[in-house]
C-alpha atoms as a PDB file:
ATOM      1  CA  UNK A   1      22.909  22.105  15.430  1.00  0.00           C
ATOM      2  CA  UNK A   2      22.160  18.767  13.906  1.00  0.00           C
ATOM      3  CA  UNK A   3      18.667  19.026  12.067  1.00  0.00           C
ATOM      4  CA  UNK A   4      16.391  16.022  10.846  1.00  0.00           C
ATOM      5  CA  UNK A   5      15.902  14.667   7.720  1.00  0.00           C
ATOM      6  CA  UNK A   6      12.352  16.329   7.107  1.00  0.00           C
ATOM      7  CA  UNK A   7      13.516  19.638   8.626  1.00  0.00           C
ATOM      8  CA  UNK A   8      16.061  20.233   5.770  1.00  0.00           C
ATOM      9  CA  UNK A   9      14.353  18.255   2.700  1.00  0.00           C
ATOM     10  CA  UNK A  10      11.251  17.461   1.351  1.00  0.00           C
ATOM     11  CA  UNK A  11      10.581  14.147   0.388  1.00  0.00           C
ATOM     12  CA  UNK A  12       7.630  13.616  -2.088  1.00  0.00           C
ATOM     13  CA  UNK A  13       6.296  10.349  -3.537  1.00  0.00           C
ATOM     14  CA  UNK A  14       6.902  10.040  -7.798  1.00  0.00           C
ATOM     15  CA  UNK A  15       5.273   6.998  -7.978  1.00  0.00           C
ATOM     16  CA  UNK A  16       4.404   3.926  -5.676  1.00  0.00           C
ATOM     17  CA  UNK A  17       5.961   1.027  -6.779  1.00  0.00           C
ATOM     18  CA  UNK A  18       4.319   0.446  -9.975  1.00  0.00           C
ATOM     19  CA  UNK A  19       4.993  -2.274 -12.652  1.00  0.00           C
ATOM     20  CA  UNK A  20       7.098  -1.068 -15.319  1.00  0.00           C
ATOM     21  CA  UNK A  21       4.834  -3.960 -17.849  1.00  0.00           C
ATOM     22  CA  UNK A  22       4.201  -0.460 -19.619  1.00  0.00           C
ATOM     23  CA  UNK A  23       5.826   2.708 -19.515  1.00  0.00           C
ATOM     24  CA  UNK A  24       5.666   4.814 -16.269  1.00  0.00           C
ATOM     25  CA  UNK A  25       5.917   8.611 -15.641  1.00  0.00           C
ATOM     26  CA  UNK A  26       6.415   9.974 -12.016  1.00  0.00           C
ATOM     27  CA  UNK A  27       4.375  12.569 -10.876  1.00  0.00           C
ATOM     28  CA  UNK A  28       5.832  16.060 -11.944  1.00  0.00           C
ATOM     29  CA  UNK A  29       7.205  18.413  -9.234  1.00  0.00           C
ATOM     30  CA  UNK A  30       7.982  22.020  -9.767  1.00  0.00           C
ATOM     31  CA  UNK A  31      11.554  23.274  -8.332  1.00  0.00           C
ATOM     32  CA  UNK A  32      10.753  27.085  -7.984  1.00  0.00           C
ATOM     33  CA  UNK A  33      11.402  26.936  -4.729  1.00  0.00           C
ATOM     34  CA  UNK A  34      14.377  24.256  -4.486  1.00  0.00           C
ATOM     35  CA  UNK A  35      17.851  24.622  -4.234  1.00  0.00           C
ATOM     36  CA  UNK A  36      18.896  21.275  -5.679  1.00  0.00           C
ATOM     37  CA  UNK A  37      16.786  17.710  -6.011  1.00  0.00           C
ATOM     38  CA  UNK A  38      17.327  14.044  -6.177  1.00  0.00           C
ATOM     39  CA  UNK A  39      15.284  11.211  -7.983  1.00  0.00           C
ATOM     40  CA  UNK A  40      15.357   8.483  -6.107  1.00  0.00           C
ATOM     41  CA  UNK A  41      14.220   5.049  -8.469  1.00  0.00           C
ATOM     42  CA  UNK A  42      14.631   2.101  -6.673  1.00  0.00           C
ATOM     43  CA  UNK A  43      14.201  -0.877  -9.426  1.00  0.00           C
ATOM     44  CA  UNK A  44      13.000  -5.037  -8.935  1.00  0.00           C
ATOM     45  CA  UNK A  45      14.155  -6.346 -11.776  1.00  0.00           C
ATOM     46  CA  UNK A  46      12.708 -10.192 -11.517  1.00  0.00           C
ATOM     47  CA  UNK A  47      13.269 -10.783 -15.297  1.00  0.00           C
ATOM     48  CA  UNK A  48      16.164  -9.210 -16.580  1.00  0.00           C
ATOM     49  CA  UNK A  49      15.659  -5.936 -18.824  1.00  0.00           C
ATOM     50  CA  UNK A  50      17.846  -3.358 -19.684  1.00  0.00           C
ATOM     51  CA  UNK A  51      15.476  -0.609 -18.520  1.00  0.00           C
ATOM     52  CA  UNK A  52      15.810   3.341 -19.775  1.00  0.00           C
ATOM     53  CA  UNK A  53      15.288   5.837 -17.185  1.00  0.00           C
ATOM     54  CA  UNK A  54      15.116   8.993 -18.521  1.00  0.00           C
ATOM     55  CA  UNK A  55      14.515  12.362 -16.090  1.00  0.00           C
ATOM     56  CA  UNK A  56      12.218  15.111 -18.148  1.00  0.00           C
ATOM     57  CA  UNK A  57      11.570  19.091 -17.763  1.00  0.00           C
ATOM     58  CA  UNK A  58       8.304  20.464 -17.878  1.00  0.00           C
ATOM     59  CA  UNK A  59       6.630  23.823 -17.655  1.00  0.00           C
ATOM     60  CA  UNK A  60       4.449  22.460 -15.700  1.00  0.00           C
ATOM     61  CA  UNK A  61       3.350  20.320 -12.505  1.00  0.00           C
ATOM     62  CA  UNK A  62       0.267  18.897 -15.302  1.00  0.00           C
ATOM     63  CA  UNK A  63       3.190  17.400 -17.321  1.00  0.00           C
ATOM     64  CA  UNK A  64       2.850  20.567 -19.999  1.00  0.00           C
ATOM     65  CA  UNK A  65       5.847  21.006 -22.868  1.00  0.00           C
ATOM     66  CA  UNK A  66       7.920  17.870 -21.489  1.00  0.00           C
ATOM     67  CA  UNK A  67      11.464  17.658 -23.004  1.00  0.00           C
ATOM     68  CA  UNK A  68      14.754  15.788 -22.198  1.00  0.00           C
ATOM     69  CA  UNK A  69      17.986  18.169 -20.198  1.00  0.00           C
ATOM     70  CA  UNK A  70      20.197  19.408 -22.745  1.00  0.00           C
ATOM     71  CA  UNK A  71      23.027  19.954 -19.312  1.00  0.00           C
ATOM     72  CA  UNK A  72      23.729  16.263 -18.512  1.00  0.00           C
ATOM     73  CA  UNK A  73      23.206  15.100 -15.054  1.00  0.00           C
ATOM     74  CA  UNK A  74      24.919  13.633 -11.949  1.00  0.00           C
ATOM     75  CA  UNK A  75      24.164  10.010 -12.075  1.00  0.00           C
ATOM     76  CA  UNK A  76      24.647   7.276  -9.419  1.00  0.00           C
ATOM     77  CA  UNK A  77      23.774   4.000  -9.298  1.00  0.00           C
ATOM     78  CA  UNK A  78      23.637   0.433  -7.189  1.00  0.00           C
ATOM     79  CA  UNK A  79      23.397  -2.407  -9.577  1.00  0.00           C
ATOM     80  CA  UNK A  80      22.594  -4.900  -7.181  1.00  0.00           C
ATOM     81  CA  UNK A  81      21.673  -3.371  -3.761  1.00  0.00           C
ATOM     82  CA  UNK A  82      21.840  -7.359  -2.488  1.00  0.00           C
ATOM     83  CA  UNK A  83      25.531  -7.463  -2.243  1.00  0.00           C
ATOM     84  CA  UNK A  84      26.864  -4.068  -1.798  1.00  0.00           C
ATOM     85  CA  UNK A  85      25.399  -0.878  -0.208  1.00  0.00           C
ATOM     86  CA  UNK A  86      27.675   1.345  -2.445  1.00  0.00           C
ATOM     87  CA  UNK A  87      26.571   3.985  -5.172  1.00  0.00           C
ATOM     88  CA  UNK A  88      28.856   4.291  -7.898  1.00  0.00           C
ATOM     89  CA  UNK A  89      29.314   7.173  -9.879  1.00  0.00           C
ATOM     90  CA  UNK A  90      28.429   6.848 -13.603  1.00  0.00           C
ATOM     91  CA  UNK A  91      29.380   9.195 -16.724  1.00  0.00           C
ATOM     92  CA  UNK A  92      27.065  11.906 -16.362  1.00  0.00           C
ATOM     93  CA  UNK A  93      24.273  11.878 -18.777  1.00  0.00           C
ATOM     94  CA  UNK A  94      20.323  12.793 -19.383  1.00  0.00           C
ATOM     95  CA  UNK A  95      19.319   9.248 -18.926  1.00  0.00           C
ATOM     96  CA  UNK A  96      20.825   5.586 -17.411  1.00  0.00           C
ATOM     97  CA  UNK A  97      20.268   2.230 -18.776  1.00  0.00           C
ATOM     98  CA  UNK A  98      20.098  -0.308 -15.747  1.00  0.00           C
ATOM     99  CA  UNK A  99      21.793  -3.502 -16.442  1.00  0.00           C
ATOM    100  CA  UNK A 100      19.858  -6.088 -17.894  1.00  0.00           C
ATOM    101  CA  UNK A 101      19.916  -8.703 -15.342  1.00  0.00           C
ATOM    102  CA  UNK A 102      18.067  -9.811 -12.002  1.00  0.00           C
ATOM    103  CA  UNK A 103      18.683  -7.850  -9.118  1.00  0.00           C
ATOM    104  CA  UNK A 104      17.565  -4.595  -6.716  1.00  0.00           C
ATOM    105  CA  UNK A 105      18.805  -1.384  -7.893  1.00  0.00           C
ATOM    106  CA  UNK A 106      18.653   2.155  -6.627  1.00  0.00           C
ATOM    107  CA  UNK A 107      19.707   4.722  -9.621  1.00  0.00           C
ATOM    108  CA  UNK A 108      19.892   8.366  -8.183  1.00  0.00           C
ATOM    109  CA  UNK A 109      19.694  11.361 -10.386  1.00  0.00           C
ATOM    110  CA  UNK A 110      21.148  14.582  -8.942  1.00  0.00           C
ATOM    111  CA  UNK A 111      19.227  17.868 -10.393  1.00  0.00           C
ATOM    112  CA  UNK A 112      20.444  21.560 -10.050  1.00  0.00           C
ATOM    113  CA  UNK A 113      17.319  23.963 -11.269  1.00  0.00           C
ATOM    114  CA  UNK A 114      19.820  25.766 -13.469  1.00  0.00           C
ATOM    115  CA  UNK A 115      20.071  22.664 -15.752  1.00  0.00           C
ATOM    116  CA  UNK A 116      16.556  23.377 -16.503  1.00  0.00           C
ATOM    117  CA  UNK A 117      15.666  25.414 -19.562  1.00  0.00           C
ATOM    118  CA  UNK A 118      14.493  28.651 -17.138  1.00  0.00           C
ATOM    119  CA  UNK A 119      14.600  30.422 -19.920  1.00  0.00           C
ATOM    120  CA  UNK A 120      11.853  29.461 -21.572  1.00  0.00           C
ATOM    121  CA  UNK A 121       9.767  28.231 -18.384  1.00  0.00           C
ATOM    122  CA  UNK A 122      10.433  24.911 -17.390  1.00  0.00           C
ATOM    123  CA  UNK A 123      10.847  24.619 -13.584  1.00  0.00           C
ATOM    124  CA  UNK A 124       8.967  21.013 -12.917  1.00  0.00           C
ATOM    125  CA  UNK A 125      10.392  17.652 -13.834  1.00  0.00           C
ATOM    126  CA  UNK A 126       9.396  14.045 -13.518  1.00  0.00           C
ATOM    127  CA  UNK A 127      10.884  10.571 -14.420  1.00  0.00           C
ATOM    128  CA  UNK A 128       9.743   8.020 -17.310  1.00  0.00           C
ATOM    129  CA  UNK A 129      11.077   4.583 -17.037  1.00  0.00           C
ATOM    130  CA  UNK A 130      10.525   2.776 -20.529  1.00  0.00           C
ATOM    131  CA  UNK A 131       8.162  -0.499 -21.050  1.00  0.00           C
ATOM    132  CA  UNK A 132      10.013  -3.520 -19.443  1.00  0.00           C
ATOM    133  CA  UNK A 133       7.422  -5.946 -20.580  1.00  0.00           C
ATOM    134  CA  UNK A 134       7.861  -8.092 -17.688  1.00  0.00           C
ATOM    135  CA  UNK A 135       5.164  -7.547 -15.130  1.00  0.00           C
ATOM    136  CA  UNK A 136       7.512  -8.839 -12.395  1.00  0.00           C
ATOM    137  CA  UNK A 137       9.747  -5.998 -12.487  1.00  0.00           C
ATOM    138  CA  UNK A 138       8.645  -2.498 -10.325  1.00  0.00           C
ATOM    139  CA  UNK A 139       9.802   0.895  -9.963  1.00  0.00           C
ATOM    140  CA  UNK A 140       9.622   3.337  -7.468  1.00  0.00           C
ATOM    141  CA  UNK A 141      10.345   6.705  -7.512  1.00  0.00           C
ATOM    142  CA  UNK A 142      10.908   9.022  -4.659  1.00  0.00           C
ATOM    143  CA  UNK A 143      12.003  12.720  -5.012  1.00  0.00           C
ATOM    144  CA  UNK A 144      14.336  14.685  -2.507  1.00  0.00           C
ATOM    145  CA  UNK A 145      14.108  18.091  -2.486  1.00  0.00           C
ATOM    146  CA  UNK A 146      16.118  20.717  -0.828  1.00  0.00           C
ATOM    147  CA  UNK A 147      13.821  23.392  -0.037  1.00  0.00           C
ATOM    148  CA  UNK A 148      15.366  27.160  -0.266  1.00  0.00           C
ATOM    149  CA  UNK A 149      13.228  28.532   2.723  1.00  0.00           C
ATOM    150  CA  UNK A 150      13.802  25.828   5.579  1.00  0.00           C
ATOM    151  CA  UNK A 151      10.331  25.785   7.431  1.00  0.00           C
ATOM    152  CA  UNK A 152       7.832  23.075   9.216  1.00  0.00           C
ATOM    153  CA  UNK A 153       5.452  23.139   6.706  1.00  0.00           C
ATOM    154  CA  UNK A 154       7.150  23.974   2.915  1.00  0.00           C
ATOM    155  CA  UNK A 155       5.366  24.994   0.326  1.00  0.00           C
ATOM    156  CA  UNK A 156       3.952  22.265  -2.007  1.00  0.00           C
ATOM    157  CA  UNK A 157       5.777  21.551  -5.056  1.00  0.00           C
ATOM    158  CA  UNK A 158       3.073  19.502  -7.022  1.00  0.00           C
ATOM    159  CA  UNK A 159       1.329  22.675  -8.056  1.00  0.00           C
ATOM    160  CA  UNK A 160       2.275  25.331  -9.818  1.00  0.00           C
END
């Protein structure tokens, strides 16, 4: 049996789309209870900029201990989601650099939990996209999250 697309993931807001003028950090999630996640960014780039986006681990949901992956990470991205529909896959890594141009991207990072530092707490991550400096530009950042217990209601993952 076929299931939907809320029945098997949970889909939770990082940030609206927000001007990337300044720095921007996603809301953190915690993955205690996820068997893999996504983050979505989905980039206007109406001035060209080279932008860093860089996924963090935290101990935390309140953004506690924040530190880069040490495991690299499945990376996929569309360049220009204008003309093609296609996500390529890039050299996997703990951050991407988007193209400095002008154009619609979507850059996907894919995240196990075990390429977080359980050892020493960290279960919650977020994204920071560096400073653009062009207030035309946006991000938007949108986590998927395979839930380990598939129910109608899962439990939250912006607490702890």
């Amino acid at each position: 049996m076929i299931r939907s697309l809320t029945e098997n993931f949970k889909i939770v807001t990082g940030t609206s789309p927000i001007t990337t003028n300044g720095a921007v950090t996603a809301d953190y999630v915690s993955l205690k209870n996820v068997n893999k996640a996504w983050i979505i960014c989905t980039l206007t780039q109406a001035a060209a900029h080279a932008t860093l986006l860089s996924p963090k681990q935290a101990t935390a949901v309140a953004g506690t201990a924040v530190k880069v992956f040490t495991n690299t990470l499945k990376v996929n991205a569309n360049e220009d989601v204008s003309a093609t529909d296609t996500l390529a896959v890039q050299t996997a890594a703990v951050n991407y650099t988007v193209t400095a141009d002008i154009a619609n991207k979507v850059v996907v990072f894919e995240i196990d939990p075990s390429d977080l530092d359980t050892a020493n707490n960290f279960d919650c991550i977020t994204l920071l996209s560096a400073a653009s400096t062009e207030a035309t530009n946006f991000i938007n950042v949108t986590y998927v999250l395979d839930m380990k217990y598939k129910e109608d209601v899962p439990p939250t993952t912006i607490t702890d």
